[in-house]
C-alpha atoms as a PDB file:
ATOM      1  CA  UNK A   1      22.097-191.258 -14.137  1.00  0.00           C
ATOM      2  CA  UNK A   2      21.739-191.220 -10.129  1.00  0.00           C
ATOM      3  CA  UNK A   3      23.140-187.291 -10.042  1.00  0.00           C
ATOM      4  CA  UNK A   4      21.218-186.074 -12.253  1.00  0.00           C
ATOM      5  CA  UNK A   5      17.839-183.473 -10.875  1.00  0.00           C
ATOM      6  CA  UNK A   6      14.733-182.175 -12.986  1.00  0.00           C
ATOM      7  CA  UNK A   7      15.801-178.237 -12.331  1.00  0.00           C
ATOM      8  CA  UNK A   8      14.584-175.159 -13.947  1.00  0.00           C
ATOM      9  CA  UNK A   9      17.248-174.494 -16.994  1.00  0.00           C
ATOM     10  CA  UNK A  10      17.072-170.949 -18.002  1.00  0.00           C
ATOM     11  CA  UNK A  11      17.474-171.014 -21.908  1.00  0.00           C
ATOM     12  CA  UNK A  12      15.551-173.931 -22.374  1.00  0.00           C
ATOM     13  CA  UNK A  13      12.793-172.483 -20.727  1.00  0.00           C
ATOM     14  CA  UNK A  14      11.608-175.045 -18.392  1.00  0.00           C
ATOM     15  CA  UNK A  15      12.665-177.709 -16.152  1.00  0.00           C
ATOM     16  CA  UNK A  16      14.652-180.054 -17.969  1.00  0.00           C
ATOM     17  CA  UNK A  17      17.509-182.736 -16.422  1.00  0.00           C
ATOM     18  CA  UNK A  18      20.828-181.452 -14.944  1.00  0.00           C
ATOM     19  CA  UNK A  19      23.803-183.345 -13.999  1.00  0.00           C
ATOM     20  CA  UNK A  20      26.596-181.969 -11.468  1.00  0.00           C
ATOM     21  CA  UNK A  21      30.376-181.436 -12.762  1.00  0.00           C
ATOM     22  CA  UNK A  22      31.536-185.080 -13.526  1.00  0.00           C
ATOM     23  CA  UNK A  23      34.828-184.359 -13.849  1.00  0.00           C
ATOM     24  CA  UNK A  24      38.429-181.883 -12.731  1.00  0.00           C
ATOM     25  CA  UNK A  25      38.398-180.546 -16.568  1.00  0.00           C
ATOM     26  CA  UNK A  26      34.595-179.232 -15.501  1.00  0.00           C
ATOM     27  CA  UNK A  27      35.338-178.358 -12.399  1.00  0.00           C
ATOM     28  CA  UNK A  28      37.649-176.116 -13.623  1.00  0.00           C
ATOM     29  CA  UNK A  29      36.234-174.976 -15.987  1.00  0.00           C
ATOM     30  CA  UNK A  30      33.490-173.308 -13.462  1.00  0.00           C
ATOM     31  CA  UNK A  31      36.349-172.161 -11.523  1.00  0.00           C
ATOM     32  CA  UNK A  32      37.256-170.250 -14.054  1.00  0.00           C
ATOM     33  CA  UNK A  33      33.937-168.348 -14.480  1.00  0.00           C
ATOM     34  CA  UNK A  34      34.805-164.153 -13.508  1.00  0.00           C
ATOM     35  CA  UNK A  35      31.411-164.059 -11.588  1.00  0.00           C
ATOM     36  CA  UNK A  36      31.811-167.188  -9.392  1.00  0.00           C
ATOM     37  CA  UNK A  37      32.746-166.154  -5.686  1.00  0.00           C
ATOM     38  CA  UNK A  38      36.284-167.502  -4.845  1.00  0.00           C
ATOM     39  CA  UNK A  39      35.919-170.363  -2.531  1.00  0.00           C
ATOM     40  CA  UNK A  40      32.458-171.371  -4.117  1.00  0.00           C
ATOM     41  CA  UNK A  41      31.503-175.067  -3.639  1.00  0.00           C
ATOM     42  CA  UNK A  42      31.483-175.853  -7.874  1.00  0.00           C
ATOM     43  CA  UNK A  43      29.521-179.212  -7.120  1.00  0.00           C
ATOM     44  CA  UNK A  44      26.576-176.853  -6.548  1.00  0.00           C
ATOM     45  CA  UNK A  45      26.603-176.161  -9.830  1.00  0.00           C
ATOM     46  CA  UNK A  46      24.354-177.809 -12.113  1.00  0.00           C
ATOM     47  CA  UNK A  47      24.887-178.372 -16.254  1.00  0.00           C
ATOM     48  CA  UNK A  48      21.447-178.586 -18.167  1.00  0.00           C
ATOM     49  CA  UNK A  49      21.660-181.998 -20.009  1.00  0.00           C
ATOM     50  CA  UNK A  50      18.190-182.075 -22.240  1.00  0.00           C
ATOM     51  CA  UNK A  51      18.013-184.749 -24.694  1.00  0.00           C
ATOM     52  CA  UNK A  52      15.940-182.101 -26.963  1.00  0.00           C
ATOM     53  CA  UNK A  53      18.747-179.887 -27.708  1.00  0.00           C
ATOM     54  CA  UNK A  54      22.451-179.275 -26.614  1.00  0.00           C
ATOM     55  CA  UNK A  55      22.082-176.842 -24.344  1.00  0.00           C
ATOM     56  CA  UNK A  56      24.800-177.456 -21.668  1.00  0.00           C
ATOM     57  CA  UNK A  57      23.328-174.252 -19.845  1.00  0.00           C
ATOM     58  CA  UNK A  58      25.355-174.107 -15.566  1.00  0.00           C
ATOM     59  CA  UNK A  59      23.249-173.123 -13.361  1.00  0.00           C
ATOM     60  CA  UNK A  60      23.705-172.904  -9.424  1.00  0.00           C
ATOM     61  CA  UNK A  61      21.843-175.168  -7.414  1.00  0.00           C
ATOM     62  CA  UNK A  62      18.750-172.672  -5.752  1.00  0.00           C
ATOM     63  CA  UNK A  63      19.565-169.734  -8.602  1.00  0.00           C
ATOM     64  CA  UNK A  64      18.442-170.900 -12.243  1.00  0.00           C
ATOM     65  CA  UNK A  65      20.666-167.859 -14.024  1.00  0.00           C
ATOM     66  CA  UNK A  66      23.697-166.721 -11.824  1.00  0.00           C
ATOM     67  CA  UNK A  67      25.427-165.487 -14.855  1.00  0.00           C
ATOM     68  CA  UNK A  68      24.808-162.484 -17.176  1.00  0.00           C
ATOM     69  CA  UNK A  69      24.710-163.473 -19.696  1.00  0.00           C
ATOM     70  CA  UNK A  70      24.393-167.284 -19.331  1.00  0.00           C
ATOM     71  CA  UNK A  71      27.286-169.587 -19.386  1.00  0.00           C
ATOM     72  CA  UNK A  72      27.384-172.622 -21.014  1.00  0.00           C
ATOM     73  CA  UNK A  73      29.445-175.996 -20.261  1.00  0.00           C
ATOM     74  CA  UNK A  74      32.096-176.444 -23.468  1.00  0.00           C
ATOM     75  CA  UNK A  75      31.799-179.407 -25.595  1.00  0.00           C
ATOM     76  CA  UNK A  76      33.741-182.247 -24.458  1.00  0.00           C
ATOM     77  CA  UNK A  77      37.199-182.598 -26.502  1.00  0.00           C
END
């Protein structure tokens, strides 16, 4: 996937791939996060996508855990 970056994903541990939001229902989604800043930029957010395990971890682009605790992307409906 041409998005997709080798970042440091906090609850896997270790740098693993991450894609950005790929569509409005994710977008939203980190919208709707309580500690995001109101007018933040959401396609600097990041969404761990490891083929080892499901993790779905969001991370911002230069912080690898912006949220206490961690927030994870939901499963896709």
């Amino acid at each position: 996937m041409p998005n997709e970056k080798m970042l440091s994903c906090y609850t896997c541990g270790q740098r693993e791939p991450h894609r950005q939001p790929r569509d409005d229902q994710e977008r939203n989604h980190i919208r709707s996060l309580k500690q995001l800043k109101p007018h933040a930029f959401v396609d600097d957010y990041w969404i761990c996508v490891t083929t080892d395990r499901d993790c779905r971890n969001i991370r911002y682009a230069w912080v690898d855990n912006p949220f206490h605790p961690p927030e994870k992307m939901p499963e896709p409906e």
